[in-house]
N, C-alpha and C. Protein backbone atom coordinates (compact mmCIF):
# COMPACT_ATOMS: atom_id res chain seq x y z
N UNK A 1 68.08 80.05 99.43
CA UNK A 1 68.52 80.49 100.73
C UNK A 1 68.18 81.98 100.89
N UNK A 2 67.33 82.71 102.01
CA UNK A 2 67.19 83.63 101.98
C UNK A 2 68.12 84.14 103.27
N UNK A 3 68.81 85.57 102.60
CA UNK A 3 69.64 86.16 103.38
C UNK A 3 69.39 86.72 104.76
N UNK A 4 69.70 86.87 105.88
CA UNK A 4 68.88 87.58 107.42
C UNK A 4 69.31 88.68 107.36
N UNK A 5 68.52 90.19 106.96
CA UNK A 5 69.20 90.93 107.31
C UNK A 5 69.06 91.65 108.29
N UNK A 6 70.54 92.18 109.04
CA UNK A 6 70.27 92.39 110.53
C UNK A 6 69.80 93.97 110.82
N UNK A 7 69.44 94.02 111.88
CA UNK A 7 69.00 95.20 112.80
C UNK A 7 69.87 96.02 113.38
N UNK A 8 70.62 95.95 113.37
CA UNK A 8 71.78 97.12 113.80
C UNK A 8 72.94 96.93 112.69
N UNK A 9 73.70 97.86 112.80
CA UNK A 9 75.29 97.90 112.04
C UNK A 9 76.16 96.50 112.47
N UNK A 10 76.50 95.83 111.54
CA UNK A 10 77.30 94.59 111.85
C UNK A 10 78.77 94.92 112.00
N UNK A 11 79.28 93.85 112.73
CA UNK A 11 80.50 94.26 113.33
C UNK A 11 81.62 94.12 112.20
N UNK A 12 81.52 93.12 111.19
CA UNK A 12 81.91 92.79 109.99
C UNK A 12 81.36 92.61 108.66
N UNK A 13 82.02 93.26 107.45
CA UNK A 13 81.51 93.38 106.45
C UNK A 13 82.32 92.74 105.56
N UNK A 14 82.26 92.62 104.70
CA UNK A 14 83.35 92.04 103.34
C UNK A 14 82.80 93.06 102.45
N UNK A 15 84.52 93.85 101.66
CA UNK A 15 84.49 94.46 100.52
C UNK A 15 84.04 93.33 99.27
N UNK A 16 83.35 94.36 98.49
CA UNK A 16 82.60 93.59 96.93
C UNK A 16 81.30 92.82 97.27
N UNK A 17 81.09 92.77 98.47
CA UNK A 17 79.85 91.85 99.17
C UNK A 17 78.78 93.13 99.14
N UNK A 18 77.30 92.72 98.96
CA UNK A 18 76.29 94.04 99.29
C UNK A 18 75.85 94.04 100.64
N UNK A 19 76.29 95.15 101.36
CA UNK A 19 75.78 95.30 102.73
C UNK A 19 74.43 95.78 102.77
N UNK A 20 73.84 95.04 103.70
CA UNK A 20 72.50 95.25 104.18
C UNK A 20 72.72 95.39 105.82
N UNK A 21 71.65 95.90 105.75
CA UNK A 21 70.87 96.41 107.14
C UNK A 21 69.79 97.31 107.63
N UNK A 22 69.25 97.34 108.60
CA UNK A 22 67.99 97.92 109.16
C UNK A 22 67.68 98.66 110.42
N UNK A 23 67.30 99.85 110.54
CA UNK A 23 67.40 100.47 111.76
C UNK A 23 65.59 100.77 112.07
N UNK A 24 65.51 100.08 112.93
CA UNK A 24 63.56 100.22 113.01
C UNK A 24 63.58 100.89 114.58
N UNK A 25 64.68 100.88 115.24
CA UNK A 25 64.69 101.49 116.70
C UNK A 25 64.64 102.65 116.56
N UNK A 26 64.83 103.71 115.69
CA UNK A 26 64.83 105.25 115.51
C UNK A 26 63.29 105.10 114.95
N UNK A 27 62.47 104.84 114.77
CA UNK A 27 60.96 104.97 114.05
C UNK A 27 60.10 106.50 115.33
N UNK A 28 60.65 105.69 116.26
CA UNK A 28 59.55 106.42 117.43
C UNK A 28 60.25 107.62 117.90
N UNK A 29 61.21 108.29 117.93
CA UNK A 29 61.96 109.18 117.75
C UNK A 29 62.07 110.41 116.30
N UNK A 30 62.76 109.62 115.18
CA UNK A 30 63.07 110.16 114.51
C UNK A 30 62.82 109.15 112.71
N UNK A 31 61.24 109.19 112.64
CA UNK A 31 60.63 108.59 111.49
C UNK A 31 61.12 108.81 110.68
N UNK A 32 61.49 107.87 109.31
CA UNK A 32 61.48 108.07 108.05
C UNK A 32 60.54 108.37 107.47
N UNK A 33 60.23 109.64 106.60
CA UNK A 33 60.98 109.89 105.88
C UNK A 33 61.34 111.24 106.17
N UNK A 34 60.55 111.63 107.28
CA UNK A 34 60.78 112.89 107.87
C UNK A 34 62.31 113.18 108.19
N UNK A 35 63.15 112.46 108.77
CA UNK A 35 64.54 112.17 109.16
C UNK A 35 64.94 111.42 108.30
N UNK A 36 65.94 111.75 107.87
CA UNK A 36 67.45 111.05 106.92
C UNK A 36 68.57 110.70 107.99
N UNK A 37 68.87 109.23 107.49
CA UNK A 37 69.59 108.57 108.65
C UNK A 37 71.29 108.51 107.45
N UNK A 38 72.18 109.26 108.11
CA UNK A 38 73.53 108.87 107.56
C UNK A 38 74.42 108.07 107.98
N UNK A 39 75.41 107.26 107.66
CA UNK A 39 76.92 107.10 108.05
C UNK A 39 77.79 107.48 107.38
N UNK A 40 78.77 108.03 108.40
CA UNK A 40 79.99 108.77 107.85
C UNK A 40 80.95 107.55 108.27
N UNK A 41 81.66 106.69 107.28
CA UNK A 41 82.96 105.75 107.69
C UNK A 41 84.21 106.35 107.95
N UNK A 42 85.10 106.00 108.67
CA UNK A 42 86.51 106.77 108.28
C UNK A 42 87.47 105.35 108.74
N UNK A 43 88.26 104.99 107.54
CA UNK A 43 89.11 104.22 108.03
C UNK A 43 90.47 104.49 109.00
N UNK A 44 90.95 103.49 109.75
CA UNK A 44 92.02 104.22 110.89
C UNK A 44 93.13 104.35 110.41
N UNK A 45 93.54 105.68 110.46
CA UNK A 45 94.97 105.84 109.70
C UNK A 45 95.14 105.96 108.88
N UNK A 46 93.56 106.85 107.79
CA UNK A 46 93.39 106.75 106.59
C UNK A 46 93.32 108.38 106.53
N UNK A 47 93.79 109.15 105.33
CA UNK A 47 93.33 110.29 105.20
C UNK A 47 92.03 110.77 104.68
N UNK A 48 91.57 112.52 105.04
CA UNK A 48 90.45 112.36 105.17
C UNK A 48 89.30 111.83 103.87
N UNK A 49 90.37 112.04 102.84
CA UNK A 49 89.82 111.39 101.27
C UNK A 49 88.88 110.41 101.16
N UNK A 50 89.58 109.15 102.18
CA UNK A 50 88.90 108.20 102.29
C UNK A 50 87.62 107.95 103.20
N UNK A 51 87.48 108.61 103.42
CA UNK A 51 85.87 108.61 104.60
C UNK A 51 84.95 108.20 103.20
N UNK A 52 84.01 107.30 103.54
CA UNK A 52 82.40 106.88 102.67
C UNK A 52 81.39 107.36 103.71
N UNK A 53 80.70 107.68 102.86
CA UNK A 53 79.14 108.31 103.13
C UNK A 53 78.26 106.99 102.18
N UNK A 54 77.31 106.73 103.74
CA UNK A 54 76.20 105.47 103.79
C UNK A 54 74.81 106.62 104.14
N UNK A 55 73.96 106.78 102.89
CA UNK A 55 72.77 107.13 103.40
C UNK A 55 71.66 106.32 103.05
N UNK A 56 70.83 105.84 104.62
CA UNK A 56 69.95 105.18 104.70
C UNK A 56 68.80 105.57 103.74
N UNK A 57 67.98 104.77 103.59
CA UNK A 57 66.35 104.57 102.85
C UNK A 57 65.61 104.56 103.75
N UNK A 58 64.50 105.74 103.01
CA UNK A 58 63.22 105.15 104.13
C UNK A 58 62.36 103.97 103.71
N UNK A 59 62.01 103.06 104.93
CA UNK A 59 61.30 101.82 104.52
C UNK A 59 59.88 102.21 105.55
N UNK A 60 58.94 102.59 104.67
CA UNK A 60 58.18 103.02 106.45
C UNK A 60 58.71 103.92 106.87
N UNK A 61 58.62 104.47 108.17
CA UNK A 61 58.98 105.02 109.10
C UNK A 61 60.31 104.31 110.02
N UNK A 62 61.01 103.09 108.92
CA UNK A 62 62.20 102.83 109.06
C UNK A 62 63.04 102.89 108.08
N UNK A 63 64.39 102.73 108.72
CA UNK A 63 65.69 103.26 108.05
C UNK A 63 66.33 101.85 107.52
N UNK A 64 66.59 101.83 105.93
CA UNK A 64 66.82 100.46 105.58
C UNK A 64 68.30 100.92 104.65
N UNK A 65 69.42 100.03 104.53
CA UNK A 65 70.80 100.11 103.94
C UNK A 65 71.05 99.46 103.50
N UNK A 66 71.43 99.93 102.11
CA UNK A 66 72.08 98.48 101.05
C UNK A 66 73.14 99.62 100.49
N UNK A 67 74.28 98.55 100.17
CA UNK A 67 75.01 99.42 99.85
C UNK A 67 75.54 98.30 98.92
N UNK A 68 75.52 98.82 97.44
CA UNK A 68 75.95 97.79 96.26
C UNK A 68 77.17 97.17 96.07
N UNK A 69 77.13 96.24 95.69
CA UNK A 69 78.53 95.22 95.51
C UNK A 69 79.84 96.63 94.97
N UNK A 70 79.73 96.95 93.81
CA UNK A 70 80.63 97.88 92.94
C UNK A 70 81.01 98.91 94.24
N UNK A 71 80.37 99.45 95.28
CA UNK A 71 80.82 100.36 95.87
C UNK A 71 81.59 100.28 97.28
N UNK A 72 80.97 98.57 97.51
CA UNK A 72 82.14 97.90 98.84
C UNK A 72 83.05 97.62 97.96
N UNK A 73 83.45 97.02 97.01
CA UNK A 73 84.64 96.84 96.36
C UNK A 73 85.66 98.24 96.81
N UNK A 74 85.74 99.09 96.58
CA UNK A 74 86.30 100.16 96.71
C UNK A 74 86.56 100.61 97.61
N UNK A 75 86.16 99.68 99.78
CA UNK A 75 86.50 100.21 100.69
C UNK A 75 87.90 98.78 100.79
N UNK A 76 88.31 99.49 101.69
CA UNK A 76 90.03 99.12 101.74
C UNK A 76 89.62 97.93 102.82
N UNK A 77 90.38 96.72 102.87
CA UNK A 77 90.23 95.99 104.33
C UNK A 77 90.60 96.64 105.69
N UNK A 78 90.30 96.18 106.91
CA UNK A 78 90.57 96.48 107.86
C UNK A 78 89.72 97.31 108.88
N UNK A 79 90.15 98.06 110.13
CA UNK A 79 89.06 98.89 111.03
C UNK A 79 88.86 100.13 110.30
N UNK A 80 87.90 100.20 110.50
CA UNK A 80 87.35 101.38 110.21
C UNK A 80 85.86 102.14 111.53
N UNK A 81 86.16 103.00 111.72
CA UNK A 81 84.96 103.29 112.78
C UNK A 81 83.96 104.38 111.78
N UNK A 82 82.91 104.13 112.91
CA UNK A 82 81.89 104.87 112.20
C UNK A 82 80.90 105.57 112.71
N UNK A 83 80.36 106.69 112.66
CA UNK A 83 79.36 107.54 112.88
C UNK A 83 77.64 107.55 112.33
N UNK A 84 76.79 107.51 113.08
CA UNK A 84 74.88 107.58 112.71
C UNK A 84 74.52 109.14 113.05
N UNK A 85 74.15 109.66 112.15
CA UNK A 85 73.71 110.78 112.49
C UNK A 85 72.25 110.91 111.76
N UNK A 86 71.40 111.44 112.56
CA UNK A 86 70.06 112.05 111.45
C UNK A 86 69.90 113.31 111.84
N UNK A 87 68.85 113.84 110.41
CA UNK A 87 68.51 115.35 109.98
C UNK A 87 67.68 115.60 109.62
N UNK A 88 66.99 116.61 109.89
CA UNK A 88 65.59 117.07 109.26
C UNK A 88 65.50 118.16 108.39
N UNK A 89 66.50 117.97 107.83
CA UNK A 89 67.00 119.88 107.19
C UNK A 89 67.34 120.74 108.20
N UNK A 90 67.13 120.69 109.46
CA UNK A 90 67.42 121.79 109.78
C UNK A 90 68.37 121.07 110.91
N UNK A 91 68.10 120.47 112.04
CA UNK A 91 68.42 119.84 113.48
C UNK A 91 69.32 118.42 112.34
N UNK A 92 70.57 118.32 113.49
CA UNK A 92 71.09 116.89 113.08
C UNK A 92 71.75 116.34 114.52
N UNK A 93 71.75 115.04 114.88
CA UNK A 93 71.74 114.58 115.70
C UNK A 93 72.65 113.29 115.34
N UNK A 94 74.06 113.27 116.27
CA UNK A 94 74.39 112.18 116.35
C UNK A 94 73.78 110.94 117.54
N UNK A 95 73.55 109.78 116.76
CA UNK A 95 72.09 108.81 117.37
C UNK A 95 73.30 107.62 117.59
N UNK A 96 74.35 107.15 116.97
CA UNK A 96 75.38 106.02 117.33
C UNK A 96 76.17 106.05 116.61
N UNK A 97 77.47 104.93 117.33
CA UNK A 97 78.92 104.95 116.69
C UNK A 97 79.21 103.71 117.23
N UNK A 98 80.68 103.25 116.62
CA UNK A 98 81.12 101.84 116.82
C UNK A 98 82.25 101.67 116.11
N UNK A 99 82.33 100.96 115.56
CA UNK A 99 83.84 100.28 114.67
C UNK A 99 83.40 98.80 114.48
N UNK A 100 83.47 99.03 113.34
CA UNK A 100 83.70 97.52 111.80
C UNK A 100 84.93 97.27 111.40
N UNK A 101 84.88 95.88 110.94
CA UNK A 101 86.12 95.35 110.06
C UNK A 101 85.38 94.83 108.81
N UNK A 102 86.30 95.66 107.87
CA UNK A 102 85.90 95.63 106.58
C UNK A 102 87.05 94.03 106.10
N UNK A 103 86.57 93.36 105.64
CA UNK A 103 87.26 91.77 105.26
C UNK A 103 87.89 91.75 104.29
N UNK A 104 88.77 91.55 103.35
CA UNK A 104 89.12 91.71 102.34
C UNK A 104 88.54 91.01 100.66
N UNK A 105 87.89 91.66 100.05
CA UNK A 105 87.14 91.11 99.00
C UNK A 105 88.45 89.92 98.06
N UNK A 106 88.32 88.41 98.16
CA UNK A 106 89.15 87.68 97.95
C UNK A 106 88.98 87.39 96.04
N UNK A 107 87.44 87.92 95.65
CA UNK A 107 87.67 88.11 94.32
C UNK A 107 88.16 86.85 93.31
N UNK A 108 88.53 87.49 92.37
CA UNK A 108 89.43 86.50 91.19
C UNK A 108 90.39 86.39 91.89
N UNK A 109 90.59 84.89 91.49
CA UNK A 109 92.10 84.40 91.56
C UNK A 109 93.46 85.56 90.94
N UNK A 110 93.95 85.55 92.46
CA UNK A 110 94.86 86.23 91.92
C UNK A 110 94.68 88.16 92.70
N UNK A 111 93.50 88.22 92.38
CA UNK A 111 92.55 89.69 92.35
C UNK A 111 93.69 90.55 93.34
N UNK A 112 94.18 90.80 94.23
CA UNK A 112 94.53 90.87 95.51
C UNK A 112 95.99 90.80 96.49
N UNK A 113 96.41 91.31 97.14
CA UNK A 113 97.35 90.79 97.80
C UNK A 113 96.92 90.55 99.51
N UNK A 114 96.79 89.35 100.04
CA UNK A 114 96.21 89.42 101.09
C UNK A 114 96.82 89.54 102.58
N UNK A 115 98.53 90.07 102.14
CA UNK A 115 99.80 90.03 102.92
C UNK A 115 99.34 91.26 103.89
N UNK A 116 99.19 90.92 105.25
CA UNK A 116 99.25 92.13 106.06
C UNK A 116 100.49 93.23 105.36
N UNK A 117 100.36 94.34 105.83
CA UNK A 117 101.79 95.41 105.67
C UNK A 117 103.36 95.27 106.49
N UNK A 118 103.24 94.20 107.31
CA UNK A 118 104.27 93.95 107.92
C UNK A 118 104.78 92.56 107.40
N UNK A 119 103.76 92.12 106.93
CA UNK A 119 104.35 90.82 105.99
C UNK A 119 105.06 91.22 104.47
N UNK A 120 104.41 92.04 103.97
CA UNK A 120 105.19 92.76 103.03
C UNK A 120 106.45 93.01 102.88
N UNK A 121 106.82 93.47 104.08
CA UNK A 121 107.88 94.67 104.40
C UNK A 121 108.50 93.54 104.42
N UNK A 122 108.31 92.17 105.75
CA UNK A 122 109.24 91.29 106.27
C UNK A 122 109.96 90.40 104.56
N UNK A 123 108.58 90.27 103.68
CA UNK A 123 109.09 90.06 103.14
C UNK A 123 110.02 90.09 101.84
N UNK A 124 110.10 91.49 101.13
CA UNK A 124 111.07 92.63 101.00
C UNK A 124 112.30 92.58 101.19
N UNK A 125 112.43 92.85 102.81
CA UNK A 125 113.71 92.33 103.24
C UNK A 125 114.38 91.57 102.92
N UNK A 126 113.52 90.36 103.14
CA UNK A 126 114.02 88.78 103.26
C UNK A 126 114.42 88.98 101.41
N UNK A 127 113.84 89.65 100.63
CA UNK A 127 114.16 89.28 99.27
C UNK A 127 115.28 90.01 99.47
N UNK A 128 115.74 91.43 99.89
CA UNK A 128 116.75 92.05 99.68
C UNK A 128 118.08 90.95 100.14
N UNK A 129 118.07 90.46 101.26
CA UNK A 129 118.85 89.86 102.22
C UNK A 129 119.47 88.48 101.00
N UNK A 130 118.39 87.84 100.72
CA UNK A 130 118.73 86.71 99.84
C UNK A 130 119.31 87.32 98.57
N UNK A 131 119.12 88.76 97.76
CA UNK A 131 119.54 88.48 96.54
C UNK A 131 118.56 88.20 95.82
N UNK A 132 117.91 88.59 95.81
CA UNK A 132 116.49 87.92 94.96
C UNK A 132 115.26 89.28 94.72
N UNK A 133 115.52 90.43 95.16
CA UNK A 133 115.18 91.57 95.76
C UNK A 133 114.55 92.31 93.53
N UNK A 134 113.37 92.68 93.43
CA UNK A 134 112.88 93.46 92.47
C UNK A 134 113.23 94.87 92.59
N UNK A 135 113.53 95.95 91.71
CA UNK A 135 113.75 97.24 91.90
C UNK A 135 113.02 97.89 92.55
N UNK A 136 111.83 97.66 92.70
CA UNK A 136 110.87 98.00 93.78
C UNK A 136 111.55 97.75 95.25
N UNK A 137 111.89 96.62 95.67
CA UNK A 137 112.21 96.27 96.68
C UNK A 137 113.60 96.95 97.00
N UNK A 138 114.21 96.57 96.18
CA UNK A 138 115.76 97.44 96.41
C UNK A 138 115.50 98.56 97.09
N UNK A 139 114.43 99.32 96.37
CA UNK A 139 114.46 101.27 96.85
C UNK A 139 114.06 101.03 98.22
């Protein structure tokens, strides 16, 4: 089975998965390798720690993205928006933006907790309420 990889930034990604993609619409503008194509991620409601930096490859006089299994592992689920900028050493230019949902890498059995944060909490409670509540939960 060979994989399609797409032409613009996808709207969804899965952590631990290798993201691909391809930007061939900046060629006639702003060629590789002359221009370096970046993304700056920032998740919502995340501090600024967590921002990832995606820098494109030149393929040609296009801009090609892979970004390795080991290093999506390490982005968090959920929205995250994002910034395209290119540079020539000197001039930098923001070229596009949008917002992704990062999926949650489901991993090993087990790997994970896949409880939204309000399911958590609800259910916390519900342990405190019953009597059944871990010292964690108590506090």
């Amino acid at each position: 089975m060979t994989i399609s990889i797409p032409t613009n930034e996808p709207l969804e990604l899965r952590a631990g998965d290798t993201w691909k993609w391809k930007r061939e619409d900046l060629a006639a503008d702003y060629p590789a390798p002359t221009w370096t194509l970046t993304y700056r991620l920032k998740q919502a409601g995340a501090a600024a720690t967590g921002d990832k930096t995606i820098t494109a490859a030149a393929d040609g006089s296009y801009f090609s993205v892979s970004v390795a299994k080991a290093t999506t592992a390490a982005y968090s689920a959920g929205a995250w928006t994002w910034q395209a900028y290119v540079s020539d050493g000197t001039s930098r230019y923001t070229i596009d933006g949008g917002t992704l949902t990062v999926l949650p890498d489901f991993g090993p059995a087990g790997a994970s907790d896949q409880r939204t944060h309000a399911r958590k909490v609800l259910d916390a409670l519900e342990a405190v309420i019953e009597g059944r509540a871990t010292v964690d939960q108590q506090e």
